[in-house]
C-alpha atoms as a PDB file:
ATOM      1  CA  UNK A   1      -5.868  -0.520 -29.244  1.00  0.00           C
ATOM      2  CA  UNK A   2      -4.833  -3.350 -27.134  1.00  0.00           C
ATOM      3  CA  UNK A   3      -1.144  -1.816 -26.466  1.00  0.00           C
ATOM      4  CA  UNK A   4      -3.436   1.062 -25.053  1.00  0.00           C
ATOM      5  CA  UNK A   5      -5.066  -0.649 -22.595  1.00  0.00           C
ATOM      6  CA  UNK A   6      -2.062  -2.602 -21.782  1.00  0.00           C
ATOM      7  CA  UNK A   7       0.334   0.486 -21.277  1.00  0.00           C
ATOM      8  CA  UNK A   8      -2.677   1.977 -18.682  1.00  0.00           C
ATOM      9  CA  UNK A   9      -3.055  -1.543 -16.586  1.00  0.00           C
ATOM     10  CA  UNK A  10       1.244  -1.309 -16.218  1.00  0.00           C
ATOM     11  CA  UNK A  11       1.718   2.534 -15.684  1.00  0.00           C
ATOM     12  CA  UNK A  12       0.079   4.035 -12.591  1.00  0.00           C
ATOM     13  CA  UNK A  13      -0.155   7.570 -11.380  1.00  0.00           C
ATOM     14  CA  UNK A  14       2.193   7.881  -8.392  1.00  0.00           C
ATOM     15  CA  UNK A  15      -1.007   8.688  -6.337  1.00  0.00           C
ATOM     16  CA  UNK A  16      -2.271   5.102  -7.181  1.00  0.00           C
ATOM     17  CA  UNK A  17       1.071   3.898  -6.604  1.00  0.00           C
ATOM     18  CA  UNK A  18       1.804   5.130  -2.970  1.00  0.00           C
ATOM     19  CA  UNK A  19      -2.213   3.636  -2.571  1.00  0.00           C
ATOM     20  CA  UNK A  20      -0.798   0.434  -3.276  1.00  0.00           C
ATOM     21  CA  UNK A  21       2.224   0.579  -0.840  1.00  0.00           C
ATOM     22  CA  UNK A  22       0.348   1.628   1.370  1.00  0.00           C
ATOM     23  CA  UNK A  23      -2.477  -1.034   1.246  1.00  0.00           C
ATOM     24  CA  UNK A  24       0.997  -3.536   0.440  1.00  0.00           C
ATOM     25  CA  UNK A  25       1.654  -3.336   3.990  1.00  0.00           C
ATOM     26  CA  UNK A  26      -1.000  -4.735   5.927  1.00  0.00           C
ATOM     27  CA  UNK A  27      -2.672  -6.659   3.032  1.00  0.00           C
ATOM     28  CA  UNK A  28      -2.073  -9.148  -0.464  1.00  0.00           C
ATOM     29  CA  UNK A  29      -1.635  -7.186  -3.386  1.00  0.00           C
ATOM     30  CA  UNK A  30      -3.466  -8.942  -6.250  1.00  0.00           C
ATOM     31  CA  UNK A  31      -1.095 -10.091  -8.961  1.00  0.00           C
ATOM     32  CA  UNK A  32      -1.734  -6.900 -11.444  1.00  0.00           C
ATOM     33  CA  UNK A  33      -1.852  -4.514  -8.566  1.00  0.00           C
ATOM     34  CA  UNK A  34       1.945  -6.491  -8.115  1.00  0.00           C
ATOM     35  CA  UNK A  35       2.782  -6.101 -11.383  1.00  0.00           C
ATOM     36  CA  UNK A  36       1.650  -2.697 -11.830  1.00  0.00           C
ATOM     37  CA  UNK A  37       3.649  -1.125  -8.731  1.00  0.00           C
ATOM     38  CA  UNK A  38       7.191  -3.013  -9.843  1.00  0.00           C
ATOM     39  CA  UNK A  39       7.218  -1.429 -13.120  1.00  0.00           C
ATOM     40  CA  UNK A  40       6.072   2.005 -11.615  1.00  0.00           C
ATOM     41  CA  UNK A  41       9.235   1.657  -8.968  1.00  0.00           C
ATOM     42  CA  UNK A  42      11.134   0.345 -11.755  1.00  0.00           C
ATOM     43  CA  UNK A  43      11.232   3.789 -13.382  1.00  0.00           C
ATOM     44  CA  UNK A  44      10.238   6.266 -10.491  1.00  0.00           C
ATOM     45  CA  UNK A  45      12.488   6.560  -7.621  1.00  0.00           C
ATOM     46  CA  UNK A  46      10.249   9.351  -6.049  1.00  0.00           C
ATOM     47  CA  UNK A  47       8.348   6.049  -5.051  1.00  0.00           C
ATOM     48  CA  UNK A  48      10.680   3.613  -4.098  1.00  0.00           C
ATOM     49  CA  UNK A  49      12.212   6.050  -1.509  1.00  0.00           C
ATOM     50  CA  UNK A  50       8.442   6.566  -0.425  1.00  0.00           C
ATOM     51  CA  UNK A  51       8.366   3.037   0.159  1.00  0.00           C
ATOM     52  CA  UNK A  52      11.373   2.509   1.900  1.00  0.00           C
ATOM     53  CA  UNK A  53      10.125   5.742   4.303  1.00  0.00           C
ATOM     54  CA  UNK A  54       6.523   3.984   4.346  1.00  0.00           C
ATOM     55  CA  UNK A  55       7.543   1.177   5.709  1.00  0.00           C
ATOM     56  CA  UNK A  56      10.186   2.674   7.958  1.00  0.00           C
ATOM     57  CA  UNK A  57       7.472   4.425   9.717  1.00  0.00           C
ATOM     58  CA  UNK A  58       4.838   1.512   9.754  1.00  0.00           C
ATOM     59  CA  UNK A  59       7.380  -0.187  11.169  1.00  0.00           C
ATOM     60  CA  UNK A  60       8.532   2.152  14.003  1.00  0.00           C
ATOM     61  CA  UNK A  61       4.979   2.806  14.626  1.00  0.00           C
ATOM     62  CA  UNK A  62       3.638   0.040  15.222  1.00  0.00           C
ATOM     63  CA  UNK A  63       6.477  -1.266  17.552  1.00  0.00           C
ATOM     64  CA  UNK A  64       5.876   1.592  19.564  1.00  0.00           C
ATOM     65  CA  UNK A  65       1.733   1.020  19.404  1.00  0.00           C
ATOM     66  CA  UNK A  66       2.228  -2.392  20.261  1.00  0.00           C
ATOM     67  CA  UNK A  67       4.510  -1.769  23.212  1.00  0.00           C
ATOM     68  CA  UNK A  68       2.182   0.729  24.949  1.00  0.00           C
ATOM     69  CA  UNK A  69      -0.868  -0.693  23.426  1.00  0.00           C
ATOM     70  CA  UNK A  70      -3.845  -1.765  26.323  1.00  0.00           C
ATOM     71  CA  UNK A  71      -5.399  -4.691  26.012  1.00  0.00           C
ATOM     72  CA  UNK A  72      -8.880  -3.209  25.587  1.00  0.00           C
ATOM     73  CA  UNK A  73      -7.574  -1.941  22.224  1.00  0.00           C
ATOM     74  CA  UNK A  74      -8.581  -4.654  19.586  1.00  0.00           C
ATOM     75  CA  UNK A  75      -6.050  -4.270  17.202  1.00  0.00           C
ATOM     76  CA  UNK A  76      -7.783  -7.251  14.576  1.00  0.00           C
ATOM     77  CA  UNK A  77     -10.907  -4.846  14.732  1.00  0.00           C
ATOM     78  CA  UNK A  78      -8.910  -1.442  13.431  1.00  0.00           C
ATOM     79  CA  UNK A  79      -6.910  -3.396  10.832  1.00  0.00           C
ATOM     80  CA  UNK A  80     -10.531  -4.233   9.780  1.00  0.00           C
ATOM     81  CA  UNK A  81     -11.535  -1.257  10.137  1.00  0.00           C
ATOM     82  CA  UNK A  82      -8.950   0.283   8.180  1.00  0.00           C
ATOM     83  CA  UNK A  83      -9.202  -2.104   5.272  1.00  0.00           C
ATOM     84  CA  UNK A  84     -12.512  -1.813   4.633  1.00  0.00           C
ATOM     85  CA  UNK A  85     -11.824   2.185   4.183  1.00  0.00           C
ATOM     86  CA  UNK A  86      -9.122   1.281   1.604  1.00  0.00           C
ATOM     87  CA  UNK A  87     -11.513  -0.750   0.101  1.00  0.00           C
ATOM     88  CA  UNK A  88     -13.829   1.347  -0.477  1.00  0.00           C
ATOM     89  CA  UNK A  89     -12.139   4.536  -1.317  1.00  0.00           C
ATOM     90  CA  UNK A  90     -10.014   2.125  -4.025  1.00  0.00           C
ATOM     91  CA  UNK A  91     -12.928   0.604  -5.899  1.00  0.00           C
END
């Protein structure tokens, strides 16, 4: 039984996967959460290249935000904003 419970805390879904590159980029993974996405890359490269692309984009994106961005935009306030949606959609 506990090789059960240890084999679903290592292996995620690739929907729980791209969740946590996706929250990976603005925020600290926990350890397991960590853990749990290196073994899932380690054997699905339909998620490392959505990584790679992920961050790509975040990347692009937000130079281009940033560079056009008003200052009457509070950018602290949508990151907020934004993590307390992954938050709550993740727990």
């Amino acid at each position: 039984m506990k090789m059960k419970k240890l084999m679903q805390l290592l292996f995620l879904s690739c929907l729980k996967a791209t969740e946590l590159i996706e929250k990976k980029l603005h925020y600290k993974l926990v350890w397991h959460e960590t853990l749990q996405l290196k073994v899932h890359k380690m054997m699905c490269d339909a998620c490392k290249t959505y990584e790679k692309q992920s961050i790509f984009l975040d990347h692009s994106i937000s130079h281009k935000f940033k560079s056009e961005v008003k200052e009457s935009v509070d950018i602290e306030k949508l990151k907020q904003l934004i993590h307390n949606h992954i938050e709550k959609n993740t727990h």
